[in-house]
C-alpha atoms as a PDB file:
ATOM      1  CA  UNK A   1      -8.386 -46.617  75.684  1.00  0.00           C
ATOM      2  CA  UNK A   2      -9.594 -42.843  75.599  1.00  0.00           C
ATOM      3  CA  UNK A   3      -8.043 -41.332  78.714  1.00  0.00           C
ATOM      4  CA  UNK A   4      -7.918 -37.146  79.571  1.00  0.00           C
ATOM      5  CA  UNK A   5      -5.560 -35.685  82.061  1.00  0.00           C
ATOM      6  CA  UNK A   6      -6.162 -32.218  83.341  1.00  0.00           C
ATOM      7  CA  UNK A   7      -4.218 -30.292  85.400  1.00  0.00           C
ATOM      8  CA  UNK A   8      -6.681 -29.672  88.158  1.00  0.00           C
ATOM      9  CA  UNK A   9     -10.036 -30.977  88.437  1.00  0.00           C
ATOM     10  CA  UNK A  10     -11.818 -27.227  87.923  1.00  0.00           C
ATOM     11  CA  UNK A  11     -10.618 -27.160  84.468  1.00  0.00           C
ATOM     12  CA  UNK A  12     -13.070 -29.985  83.550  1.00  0.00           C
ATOM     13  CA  UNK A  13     -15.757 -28.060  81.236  1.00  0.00           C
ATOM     14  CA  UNK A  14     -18.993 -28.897  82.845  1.00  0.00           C
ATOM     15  CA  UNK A  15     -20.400 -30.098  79.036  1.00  0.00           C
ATOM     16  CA  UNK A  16     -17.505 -32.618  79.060  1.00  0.00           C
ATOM     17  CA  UNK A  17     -18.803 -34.369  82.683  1.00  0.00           C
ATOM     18  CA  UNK A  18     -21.018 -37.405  81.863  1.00  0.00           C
ATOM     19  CA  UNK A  19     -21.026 -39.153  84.969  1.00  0.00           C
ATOM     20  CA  UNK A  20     -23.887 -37.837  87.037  1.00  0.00           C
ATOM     21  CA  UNK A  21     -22.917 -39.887  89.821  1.00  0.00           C
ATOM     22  CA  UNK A  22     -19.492 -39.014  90.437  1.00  0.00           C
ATOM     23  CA  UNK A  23     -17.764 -35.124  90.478  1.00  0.00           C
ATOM     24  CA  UNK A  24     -14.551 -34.679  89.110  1.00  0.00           C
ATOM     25  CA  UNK A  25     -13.391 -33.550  92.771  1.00  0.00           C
ATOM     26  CA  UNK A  26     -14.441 -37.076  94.009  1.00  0.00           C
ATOM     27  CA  UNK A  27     -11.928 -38.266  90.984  1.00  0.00           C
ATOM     28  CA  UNK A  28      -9.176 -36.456  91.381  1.00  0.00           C
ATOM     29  CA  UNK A  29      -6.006 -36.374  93.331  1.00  0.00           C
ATOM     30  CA  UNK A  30      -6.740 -34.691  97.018  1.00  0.00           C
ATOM     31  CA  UNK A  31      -3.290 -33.293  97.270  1.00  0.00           C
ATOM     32  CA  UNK A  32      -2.811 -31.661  93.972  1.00  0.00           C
ATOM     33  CA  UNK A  33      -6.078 -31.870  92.475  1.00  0.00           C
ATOM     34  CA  UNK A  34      -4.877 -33.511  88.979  1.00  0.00           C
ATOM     35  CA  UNK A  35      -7.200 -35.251  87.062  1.00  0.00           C
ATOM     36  CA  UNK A  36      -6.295 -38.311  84.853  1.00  0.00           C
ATOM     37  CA  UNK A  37     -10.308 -39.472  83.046  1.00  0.00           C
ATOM     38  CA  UNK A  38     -10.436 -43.048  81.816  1.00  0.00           C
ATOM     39  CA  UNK A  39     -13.367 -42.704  80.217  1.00  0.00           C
ATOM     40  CA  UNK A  40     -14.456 -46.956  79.672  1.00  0.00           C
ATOM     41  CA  UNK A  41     -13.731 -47.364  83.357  1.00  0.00           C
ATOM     42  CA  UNK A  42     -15.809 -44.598  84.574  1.00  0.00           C
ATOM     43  CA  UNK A  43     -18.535 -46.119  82.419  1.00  0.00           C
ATOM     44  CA  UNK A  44     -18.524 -49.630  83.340  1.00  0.00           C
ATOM     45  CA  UNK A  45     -19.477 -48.371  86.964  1.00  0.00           C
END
C-alpha cells in the first residue's frame, strides 16, 4: 500500500495531485489540516 502523509494539505505539489475530482483540502483533516494520501483508495473511487 503506497500511502503519503504531509503535514498540511498546502504542501501537496500541485504535479503530485491526480485526482481531478477531489482537492487535497476536501482530504484532509479540518482541524489541523494534515494530510495522510492512500493512493489505491483514492483511485478505486
Amino acid at each position: 500500500m503506497t500511502t503519503t502523509f504531509y503535514d498540511h494539505w498546502r504542501d501537496v505539489p500541485e504535479k503530485a495531485w491526480r485526482w481531478p475530482n477531489f482537492s487535497p483540502a476536501e482530504i484532509a483533516c479540518r482541524g489541523t489540516g494534515k494530510l495522510l494520501i492512500n493512493e489505491p483508495a483514492l483511485d478505486k473511487l
